[in-house]
Protein backbone atom coordinates (compact mmCIF):
# COMPACT_ATOMS: atom_id res chain seq x y z
CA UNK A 1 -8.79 54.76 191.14
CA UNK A 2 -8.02 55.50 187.53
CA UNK A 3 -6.74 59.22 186.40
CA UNK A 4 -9.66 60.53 184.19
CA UNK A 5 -8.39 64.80 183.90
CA UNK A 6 -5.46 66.13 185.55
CA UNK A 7 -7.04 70.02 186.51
CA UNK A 8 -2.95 70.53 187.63
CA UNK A 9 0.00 68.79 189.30
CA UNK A 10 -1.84 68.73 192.45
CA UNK A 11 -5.65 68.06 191.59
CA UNK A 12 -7.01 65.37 189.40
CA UNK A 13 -10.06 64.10 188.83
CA UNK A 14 -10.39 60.06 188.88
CA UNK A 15 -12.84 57.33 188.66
CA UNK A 16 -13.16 54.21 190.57
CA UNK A 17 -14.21 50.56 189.91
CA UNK A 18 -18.37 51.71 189.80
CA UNK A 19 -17.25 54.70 187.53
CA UNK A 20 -18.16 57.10 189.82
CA UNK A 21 -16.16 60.21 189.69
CA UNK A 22 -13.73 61.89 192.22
CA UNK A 23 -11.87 65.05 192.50
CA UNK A 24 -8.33 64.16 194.10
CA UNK A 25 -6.28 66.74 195.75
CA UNK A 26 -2.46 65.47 196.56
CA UNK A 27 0.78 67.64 196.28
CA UNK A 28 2.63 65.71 193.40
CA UNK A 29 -0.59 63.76 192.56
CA UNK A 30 -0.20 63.75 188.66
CA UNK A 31 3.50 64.16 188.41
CA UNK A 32 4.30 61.95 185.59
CA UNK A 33 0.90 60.44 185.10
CA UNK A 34 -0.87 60.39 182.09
CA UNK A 35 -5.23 59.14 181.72
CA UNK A 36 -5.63 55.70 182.41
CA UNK A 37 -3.45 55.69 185.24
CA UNK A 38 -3.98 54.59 188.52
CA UNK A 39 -3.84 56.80 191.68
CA UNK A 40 -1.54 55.82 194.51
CA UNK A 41 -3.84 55.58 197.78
CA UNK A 42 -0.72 56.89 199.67
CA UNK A 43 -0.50 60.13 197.38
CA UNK A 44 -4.40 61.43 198.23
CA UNK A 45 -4.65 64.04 200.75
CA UNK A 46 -8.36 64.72 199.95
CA UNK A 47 -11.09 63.40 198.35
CA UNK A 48 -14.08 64.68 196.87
CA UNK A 49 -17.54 63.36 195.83
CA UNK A 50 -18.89 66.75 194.16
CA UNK A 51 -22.62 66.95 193.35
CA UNK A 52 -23.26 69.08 191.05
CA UNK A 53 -21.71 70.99 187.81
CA UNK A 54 -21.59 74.41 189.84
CA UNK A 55 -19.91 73.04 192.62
CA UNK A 56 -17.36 71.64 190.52
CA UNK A 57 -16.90 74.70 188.92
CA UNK A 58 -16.62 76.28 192.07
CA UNK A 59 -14.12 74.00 193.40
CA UNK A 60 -11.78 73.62 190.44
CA UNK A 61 -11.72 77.75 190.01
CA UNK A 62 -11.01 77.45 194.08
CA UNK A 63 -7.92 75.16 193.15
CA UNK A 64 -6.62 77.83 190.57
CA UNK A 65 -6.30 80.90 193.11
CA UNK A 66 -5.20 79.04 196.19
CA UNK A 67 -1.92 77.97 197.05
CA UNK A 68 -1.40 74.09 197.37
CA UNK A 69 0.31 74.27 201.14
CA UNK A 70 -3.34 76.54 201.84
CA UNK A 71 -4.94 74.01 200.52
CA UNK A 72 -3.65 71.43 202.88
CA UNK A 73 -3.52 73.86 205.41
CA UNK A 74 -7.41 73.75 204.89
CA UNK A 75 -7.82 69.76 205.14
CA UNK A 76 -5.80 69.66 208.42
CA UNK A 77 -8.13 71.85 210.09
CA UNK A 78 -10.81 70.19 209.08
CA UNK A 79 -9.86 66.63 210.40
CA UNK A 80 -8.75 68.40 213.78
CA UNK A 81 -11.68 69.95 213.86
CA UNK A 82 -14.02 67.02 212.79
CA UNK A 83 -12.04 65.25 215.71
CA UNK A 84 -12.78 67.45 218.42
CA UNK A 85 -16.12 67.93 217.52
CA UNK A 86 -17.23 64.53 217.01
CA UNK A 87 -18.45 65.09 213.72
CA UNK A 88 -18.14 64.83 209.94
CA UNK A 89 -18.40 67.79 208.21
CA UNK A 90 -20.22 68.33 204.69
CA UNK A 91 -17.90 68.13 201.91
CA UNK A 92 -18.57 71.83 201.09
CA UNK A 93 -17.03 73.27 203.98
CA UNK A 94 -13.85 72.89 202.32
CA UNK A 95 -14.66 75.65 199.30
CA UNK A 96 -15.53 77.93 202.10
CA UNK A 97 -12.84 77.63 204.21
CA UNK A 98 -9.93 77.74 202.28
CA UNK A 99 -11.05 80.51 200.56
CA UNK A 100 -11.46 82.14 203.54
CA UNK A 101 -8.22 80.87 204.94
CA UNK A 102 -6.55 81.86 202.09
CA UNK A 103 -7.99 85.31 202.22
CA UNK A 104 -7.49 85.70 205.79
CA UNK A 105 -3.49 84.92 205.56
CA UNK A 106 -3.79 87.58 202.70
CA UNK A 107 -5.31 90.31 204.81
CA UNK A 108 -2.60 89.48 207.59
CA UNK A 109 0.34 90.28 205.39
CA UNK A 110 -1.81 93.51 204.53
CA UNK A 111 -1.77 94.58 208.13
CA UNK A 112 -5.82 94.86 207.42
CA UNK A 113 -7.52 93.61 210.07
CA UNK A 114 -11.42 93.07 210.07
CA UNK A 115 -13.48 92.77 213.29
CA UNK A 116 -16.10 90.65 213.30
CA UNK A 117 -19.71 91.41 214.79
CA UNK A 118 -20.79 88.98 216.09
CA UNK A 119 -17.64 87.54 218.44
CA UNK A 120 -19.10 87.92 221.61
CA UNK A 121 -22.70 86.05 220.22
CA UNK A 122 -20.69 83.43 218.83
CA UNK A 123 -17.65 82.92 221.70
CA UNK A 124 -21.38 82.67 223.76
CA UNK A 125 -23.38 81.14 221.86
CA UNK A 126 -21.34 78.41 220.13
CA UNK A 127 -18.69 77.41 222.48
CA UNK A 128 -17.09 74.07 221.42
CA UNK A 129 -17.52 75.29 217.76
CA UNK A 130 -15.31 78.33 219.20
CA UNK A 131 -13.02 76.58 220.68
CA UNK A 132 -12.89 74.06 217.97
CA UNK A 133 -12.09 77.35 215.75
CA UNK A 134 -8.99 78.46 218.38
CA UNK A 135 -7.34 75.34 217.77
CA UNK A 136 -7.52 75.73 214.27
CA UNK A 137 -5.37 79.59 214.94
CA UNK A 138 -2.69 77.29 216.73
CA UNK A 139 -2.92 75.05 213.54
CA UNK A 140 -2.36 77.84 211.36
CA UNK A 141 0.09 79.55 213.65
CA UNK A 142 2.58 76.32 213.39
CA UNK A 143 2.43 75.89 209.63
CA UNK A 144 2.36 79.81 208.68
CA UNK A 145 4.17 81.28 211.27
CA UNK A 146 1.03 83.29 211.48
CA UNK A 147 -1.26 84.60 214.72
CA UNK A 148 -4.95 84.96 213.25
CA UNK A 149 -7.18 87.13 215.32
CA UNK A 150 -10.04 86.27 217.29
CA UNK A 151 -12.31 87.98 215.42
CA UNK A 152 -11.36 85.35 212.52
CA UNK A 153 -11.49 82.74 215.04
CA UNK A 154 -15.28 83.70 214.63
CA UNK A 155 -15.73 83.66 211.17
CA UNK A 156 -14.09 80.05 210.96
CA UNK A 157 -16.60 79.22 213.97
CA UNK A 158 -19.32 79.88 211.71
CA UNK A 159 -17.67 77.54 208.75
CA UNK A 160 -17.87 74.71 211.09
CA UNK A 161 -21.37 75.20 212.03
CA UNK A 162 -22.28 76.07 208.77
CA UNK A 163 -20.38 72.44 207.60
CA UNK A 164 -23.12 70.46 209.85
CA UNK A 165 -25.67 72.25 208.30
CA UNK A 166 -27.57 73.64 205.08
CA UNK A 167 -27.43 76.95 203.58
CA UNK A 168 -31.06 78.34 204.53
CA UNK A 169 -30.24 76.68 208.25
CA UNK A 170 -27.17 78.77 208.13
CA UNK A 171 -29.05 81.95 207.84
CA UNK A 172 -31.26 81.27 210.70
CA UNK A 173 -28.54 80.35 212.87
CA UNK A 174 -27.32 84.32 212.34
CA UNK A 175 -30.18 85.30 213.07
CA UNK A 176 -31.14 83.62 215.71
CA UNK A 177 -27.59 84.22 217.44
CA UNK A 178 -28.13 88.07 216.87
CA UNK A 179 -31.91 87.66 218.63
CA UNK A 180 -30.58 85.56 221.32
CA UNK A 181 -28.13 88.54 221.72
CA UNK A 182 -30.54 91.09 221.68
CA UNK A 183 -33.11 89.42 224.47
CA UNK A 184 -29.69 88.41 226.35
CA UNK A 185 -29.88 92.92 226.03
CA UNK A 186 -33.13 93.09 227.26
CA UNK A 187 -33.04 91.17 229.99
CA UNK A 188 -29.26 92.84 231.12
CA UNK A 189 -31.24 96.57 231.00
CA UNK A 190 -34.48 95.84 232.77
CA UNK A 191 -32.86 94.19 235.76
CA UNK A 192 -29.55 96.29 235.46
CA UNK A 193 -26.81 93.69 236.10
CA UNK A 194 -24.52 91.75 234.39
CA UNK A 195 -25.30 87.96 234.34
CA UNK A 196 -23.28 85.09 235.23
CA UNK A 197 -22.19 83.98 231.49
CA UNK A 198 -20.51 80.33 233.09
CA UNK A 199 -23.73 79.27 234.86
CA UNK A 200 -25.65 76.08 233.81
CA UNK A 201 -28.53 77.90 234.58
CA UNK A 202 -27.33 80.44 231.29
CA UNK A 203 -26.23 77.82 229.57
CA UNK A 204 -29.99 76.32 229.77
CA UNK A 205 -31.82 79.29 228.60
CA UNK A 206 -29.45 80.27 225.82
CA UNK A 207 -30.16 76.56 224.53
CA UNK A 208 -34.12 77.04 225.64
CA UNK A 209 -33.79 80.32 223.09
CA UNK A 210 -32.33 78.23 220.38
CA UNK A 211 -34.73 75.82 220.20
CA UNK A 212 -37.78 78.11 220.52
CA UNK A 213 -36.03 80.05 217.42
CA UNK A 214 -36.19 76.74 215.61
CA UNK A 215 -39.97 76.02 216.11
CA UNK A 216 -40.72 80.28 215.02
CA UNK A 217 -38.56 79.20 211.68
CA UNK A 218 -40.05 75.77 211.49
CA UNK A 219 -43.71 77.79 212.53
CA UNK A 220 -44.47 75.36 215.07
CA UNK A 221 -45.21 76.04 218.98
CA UNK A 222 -44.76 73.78 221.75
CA UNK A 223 -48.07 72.64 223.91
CA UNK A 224 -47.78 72.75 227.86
CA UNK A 225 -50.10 71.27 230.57
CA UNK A 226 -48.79 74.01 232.60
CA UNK A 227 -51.04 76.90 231.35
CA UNK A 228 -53.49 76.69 234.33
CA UNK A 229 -50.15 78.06 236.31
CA UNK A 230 -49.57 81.19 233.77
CA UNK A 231 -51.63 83.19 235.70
CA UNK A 232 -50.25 82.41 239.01
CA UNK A 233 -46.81 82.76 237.80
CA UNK A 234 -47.68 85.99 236.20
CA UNK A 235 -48.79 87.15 239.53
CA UNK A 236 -45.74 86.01 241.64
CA UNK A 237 -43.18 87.15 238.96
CA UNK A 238 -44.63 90.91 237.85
CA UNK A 239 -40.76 92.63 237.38
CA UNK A 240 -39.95 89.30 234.89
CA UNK A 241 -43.01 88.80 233.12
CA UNK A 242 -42.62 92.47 231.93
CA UNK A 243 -39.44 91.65 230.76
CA UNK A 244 -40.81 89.31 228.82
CA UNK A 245 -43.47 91.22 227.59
CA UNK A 246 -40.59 93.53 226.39
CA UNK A 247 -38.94 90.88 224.57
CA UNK A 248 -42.43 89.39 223.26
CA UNK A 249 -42.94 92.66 221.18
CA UNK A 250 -39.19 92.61 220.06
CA UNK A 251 -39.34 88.84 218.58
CA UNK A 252 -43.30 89.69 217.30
CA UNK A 253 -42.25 93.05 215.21
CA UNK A 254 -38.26 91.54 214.29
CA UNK A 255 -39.81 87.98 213.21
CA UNK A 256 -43.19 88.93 212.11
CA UNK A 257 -45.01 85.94 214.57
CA UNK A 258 -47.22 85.40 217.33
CA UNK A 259 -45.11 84.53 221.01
CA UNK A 260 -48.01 81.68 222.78
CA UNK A 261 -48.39 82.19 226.34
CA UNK A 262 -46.59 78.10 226.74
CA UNK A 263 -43.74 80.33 225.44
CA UNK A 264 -44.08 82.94 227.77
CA UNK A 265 -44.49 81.06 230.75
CA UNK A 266 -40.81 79.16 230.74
CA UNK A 267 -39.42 82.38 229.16
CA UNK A 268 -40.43 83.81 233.13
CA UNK A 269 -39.24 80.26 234.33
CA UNK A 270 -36.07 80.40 232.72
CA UNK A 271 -35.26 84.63 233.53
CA UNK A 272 -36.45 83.69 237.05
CA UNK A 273 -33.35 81.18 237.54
CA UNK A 274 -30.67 83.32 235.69
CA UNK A 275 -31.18 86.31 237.88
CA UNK A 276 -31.08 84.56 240.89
């Protein structure tokens, strides 16, 4: 690749052989380069294919504020956490998080700490994500000398599920972790005990919930030959199917939508198995 703007000594952007451009991030990259030049392959550290003129602008103000070792900081949590997770994140994960890094390493040498709401929905709710985002504390731990908080284990959580995703998915996914939170409530207070978190039998309805959230936000509903049972299973199930008339008229006043009776009858299947 052939140096086309040097931005500073550490990102450049280039061009390759089909003259498509690159931004280049490398410590050193453009020490004693000049344009025309070609880029070392050894030297790059990261790679960009930016999109668009506001994400460029983005990126390149991003490169001004933030420390070079943050920045790399940044990319080595992102290929440990691409590796764990079996994935390949979007590109624009790596504004996000190294701002967010960056900021984060900040507030520790503050002493200002900030708690996020949502830890227990997302330790729950997005568990290899989670533990994806602990790794990345050890990570940041051995390079800064640094022990982030869980809470900001969290936040960095949501980066990497926000990275295999788009930004109006992103919102739903908050908002469908704080309703899955809130029926999780429902459920806890009508049959007053505490439910076993580790069971596959959770684990099955909290993904059941997710997708159900998907079809309300995609405003779809799933068919069922099982309808000619409702009734029966209404009758044999009384204490659960008011629970789930409970958490019917939550989701139909929070979301503004209509909960089918398919939905209704494995929302009693699915209680009926976790509290047993």
């Amino acid at each position: 690749m052939k140096l086309k703007k040097v931005y500073n000594n550490n990102v450049v952007l280039a061009e390759n052989s089909r003259n498509l451009e690159h931004i280049i991030i490398g410590r050193g990259i453009a020490f004693n380069k000049k344009i025309g030049d070609l880029i070392e392959d050894t030297k790059i550290e990261k790679l960009f294919v930016l999109q668009s003129a506001q994400t460029m602008n983005s990126f390149l103000k991003l490169m001004d504020e933030i420390p070079i070792n943050h920045l790399e900081l940044t990319n080595k949590l992102i290929e440990a956490a691409e590796k764990k997770l079996s994935v390949k994140f979007d590109d624009s994960v790596y504004i996000g998080l190294a701002d967010h890094i960056n900021y984060a390493l900040e507030r520790n040498k503050n002493k200002t700490d900030v708690k996020n709401a949502l830890l227990w929905e997302i330790k729950q709710f997005y568990k290899k994500e989670f533990e994806a985002a602990l790794e990345s504390l050890k990570i940041i731990h051995y390079y800064e000398n640094v022990m982030l908080s869980e809470d900001e284990a969290a936040f960095i959580t949501l980066h990497f599920v926000n990275a295999q995703q788009n930004g109006i998915e992103m919102q739903q996914t908050i908002l469908s972790t704080e309703i899955i939170h809130e029926i999780i409530t429902i459920i806890r207070y009508q049959f007053k005990m505490e439910l076993n978190e580790d069971s596959l039998n959770y684990a099955r309805f909290v993904s059941h919930l997710k997708f159900f959230l998907r079809r309300v936000f995609a405003n779809e509903h799933t068919t069922s030959n099982n309808l000619s049972l409702f009734k029966d299973i209404v009758l044999k199930f009384p204490e659960i199917f008011a629970c789930v008339a409970k958490i019917v008229t939550h989701l139909e006043k929070r979301l503004k939508i209509k909960v089918h009776e398919e939905e209704k009858f494995y929302l009693i299947l699915h209680i009926n198995r976790i509290i047993n």
